[in-house]
C-alpha atoms as a PDB file:
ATOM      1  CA  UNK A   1      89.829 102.851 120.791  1.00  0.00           C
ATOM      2  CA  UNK A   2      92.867 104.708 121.664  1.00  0.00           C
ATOM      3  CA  UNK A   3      96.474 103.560 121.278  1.00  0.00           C
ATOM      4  CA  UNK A   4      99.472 104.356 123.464  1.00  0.00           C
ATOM      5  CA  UNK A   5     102.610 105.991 122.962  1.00  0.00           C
ATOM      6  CA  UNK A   6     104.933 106.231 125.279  1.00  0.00           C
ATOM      7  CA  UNK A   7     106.878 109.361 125.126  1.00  0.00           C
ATOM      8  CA  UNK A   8     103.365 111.200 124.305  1.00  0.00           C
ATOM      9  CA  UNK A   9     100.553 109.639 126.364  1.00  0.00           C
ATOM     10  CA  UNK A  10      97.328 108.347 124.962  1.00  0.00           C
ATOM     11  CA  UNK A  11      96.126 109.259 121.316  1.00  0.00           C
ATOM     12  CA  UNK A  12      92.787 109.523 120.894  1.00  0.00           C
ATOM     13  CA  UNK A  13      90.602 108.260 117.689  1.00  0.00           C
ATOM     14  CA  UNK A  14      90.368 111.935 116.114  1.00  0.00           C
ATOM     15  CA  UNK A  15      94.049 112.059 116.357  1.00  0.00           C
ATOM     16  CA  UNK A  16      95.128 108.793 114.338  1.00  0.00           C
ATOM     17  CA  UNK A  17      96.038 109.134 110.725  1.00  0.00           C
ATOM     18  CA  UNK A  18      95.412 112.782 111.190  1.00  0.00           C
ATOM     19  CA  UNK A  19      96.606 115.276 108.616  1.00  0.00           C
ATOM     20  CA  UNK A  20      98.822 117.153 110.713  1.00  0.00           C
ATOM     21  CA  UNK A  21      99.085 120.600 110.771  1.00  0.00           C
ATOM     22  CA  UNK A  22     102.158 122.494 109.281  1.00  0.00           C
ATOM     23  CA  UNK A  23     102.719 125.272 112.028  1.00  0.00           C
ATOM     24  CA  UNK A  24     101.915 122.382 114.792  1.00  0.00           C
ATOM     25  CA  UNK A  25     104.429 119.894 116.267  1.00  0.00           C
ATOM     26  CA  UNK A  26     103.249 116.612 114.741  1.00  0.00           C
ATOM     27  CA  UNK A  27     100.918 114.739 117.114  1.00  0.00           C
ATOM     28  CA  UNK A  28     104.409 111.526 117.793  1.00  0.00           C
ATOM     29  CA  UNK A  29     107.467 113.061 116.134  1.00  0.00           C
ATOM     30  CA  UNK A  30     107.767 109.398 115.243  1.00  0.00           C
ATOM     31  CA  UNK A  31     105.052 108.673 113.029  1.00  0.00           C
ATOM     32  CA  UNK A  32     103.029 106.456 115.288  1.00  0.00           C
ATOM     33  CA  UNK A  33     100.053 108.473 115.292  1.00  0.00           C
ATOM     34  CA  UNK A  34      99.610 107.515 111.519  1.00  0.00           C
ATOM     35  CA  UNK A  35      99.346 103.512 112.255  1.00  0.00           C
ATOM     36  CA  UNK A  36      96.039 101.851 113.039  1.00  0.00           C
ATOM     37  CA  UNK A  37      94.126 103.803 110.665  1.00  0.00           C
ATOM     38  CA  UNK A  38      90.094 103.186 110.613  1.00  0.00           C
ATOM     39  CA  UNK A  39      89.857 105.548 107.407  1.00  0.00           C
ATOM     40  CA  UNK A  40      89.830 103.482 104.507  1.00  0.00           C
ATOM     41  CA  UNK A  41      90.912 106.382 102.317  1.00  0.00           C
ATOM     42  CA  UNK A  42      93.843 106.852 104.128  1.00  0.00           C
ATOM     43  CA  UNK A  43      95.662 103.839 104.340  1.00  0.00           C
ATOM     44  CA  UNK A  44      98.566 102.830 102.165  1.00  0.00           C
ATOM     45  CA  UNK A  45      99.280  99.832 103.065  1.00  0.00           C
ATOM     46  CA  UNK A  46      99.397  97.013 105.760  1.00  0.00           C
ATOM     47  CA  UNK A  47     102.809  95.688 107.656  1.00  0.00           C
ATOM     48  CA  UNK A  48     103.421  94.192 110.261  1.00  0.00           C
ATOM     49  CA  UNK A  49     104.808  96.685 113.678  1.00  0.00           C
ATOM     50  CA  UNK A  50     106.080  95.174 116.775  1.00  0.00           C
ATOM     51  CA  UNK A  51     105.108  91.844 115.794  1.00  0.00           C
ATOM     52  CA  UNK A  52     101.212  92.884 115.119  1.00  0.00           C
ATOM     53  CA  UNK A  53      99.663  93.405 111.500  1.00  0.00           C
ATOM     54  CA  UNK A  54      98.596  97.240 111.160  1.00  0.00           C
ATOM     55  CA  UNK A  55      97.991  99.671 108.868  1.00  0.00           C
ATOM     56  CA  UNK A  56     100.168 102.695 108.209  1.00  0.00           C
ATOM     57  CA  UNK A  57      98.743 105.812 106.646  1.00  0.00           C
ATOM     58  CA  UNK A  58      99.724 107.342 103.476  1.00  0.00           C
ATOM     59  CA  UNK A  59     100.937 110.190 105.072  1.00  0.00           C
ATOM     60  CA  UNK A  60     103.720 108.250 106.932  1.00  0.00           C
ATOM     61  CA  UNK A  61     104.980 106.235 103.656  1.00  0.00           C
ATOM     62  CA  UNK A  62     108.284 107.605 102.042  1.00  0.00           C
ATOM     63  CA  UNK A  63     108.840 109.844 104.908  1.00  0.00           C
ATOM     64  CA  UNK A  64     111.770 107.697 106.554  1.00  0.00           C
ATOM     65  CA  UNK A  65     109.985 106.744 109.722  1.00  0.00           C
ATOM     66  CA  UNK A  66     110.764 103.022 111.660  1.00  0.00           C
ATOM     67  CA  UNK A  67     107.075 102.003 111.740  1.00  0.00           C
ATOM     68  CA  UNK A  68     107.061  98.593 109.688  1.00  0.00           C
ATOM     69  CA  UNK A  69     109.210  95.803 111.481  1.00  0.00           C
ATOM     70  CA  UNK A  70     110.758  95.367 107.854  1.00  0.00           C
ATOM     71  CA  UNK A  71     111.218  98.897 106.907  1.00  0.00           C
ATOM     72  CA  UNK A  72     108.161  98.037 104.309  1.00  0.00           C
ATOM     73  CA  UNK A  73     107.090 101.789 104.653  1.00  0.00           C
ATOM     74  CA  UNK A  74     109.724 103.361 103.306  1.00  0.00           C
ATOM     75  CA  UNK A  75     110.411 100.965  99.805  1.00  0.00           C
ATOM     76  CA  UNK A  76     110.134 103.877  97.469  1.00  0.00           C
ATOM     77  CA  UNK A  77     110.746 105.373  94.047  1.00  0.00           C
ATOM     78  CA  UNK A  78     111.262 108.599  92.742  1.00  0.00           C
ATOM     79  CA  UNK A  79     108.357 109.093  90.255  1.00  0.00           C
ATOM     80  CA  UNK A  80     108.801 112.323  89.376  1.00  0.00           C
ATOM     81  CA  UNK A  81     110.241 115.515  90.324  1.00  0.00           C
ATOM     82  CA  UNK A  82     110.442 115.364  94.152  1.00  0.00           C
ATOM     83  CA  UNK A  83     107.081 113.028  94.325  1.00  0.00           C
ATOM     84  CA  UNK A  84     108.240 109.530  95.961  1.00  0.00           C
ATOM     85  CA  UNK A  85     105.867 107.032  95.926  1.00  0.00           C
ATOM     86  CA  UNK A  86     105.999 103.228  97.035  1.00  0.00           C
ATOM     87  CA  UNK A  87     106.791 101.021  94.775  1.00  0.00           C
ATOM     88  CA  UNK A  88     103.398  98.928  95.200  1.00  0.00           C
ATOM     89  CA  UNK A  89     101.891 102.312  94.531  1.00  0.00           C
ATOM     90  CA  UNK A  90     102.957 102.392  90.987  1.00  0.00           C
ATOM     91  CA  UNK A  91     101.215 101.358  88.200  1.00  0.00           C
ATOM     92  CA  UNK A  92      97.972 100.634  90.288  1.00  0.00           C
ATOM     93  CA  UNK A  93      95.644 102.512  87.900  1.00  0.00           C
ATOM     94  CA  UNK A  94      95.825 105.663  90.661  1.00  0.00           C
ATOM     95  CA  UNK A  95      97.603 108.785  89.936  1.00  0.00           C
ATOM     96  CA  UNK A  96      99.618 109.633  93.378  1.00  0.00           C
ATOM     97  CA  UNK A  97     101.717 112.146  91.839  1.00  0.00           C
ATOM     98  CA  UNK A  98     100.883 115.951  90.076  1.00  0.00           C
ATOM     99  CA  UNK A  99     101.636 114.956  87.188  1.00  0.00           C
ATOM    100  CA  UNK A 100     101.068 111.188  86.807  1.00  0.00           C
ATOM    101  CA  UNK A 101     104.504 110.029  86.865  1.00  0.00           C
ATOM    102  CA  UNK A 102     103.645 107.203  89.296  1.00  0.00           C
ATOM    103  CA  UNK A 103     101.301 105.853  86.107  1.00  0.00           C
ATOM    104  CA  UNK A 104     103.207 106.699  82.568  1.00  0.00           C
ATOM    105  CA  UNK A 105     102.988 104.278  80.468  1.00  0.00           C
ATOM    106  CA  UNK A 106     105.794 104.029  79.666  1.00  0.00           C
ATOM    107  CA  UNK A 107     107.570 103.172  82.970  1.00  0.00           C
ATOM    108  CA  UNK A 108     104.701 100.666  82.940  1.00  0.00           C
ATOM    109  CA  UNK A 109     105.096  98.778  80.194  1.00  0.00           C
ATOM    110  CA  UNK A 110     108.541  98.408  81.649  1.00  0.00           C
ATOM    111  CA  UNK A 111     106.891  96.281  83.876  1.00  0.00           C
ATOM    112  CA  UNK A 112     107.219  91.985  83.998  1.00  0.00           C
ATOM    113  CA  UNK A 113     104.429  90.186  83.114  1.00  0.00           C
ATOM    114  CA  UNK A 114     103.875  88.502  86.720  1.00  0.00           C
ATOM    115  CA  UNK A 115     101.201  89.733  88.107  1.00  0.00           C
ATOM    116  CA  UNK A 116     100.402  89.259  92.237  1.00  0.00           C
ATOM    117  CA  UNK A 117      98.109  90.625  94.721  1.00  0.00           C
ATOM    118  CA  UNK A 118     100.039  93.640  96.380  1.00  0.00           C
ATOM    119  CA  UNK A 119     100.198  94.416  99.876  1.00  0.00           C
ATOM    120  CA  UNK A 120      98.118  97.082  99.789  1.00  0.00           C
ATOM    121  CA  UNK A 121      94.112  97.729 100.643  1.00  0.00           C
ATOM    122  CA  UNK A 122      92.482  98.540  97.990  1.00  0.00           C
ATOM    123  CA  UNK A 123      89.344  97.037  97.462  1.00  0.00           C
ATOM    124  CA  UNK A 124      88.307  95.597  94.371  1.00  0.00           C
ATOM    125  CA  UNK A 125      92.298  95.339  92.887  1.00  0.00           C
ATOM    126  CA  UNK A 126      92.986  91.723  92.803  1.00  0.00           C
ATOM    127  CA  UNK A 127      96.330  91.787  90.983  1.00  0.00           C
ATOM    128  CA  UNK A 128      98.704  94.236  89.578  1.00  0.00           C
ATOM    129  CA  UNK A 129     101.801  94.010  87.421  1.00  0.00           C
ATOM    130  CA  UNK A 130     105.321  93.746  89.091  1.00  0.00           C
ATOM    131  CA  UNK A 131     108.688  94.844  88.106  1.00  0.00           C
ATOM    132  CA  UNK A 132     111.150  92.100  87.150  1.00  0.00           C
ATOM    133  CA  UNK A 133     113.359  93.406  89.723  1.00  0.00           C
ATOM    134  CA  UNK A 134     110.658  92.430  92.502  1.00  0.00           C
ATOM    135  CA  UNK A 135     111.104  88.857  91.743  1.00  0.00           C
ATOM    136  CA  UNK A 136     113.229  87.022  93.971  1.00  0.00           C
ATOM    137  CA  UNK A 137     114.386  89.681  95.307  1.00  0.00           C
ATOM    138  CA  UNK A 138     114.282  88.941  99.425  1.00  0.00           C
ATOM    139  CA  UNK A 139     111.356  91.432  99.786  1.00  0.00           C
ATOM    140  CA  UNK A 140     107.746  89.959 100.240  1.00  0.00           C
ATOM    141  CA  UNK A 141     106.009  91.940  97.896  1.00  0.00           C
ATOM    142  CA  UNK A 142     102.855  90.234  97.194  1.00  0.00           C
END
C-alpha cells in the first residue's frame, strides 16, 4: 500500500523507510517517508502519529523530525562521540554505535534494577533494564 503526503504526492512501497540517497533531495523533507515501515530490520520503534500507532524507521530517530505525536522519536542520548542513540536503544544487548558506547558496561550497570518491556520491536526481548531517571518521570517508556 502506498501512503500520502501532502506536499509530495503519493509514496510508493519501494520508497518507505528507504535509505535515502546523499546527493538526492530526501524522498518528504519531513521524515514521513520513514513511518509505516514493513521491514522488520528497519524499524526502531513504534509511536503513535496523528492519533494512529506506526512505526518510525531508524533512520528518522534522533534526527529532530515531528513524526511521533509525543516527540517519542527524538528522546535521545549522546553515546559517544557524535553517535546519538534513543534512550530505549541503550543497553539492549545491540551495539548501535562504532564503538559500542550505546552498550559499555559501565554506563549499564548504572542502570536501576526495574526492568520493563520497551517500546521497541524487537522480537524475542521481553524486558530490558531502565535508568532510575525513567521512573516516574511523565514519559511512557515501557
Amino acid at each position: 500500500s502506498s501512503g500520502i503526503n501532502a506536499e509530495y504526492g503519493y509514496l510508493y512501497p519501494n520508497q518507505l523507510c528507504a535509505v535515502p540517497v546523499p546527493e538526492q533531495t530526501p524522498t518528504c523533507v519531513d521524515g514521513r517517508d520513514q513511518l509505516n515501515c514493513e521491514d522488520e530490520a528497519r524499524i526502531a520503534l513504534s509511536c503513535p502519529v496523528d492519533g494512529v500507532e506506526t512505526t518510525v524507521s531508524k533512520l528518522a530517530v534522533c534526527k529532530g523530525y515531528q513524526l511521533c505525536d509525543d516527540g517519542y522519536q527524538n528522546d535521545c542520548l549522546e553515546a559517544e562521540g557524535d553517535c546519538f542513540v534513543h534512550k530505549n536503544l541503550l543497553c539492549n544487548g545491540k551495539f548501535d554505535c562504532p564503538a559500542g558506547g550505546d552498550e559499555k558496561a559501565s554506563a549499564c550497570r548504572r542502570l536501576f534494577n526495574s526492568t520493563c518491556i520497551r517500546r521497541t520491536p524487537y522480537k524475542g526481548v521481553e524486558e530490558l533494564r531502565i535508568p532510575a531517571k525513567w521512573v516516574v518521570d511523565g514519559v511512557v517508556d515501557c
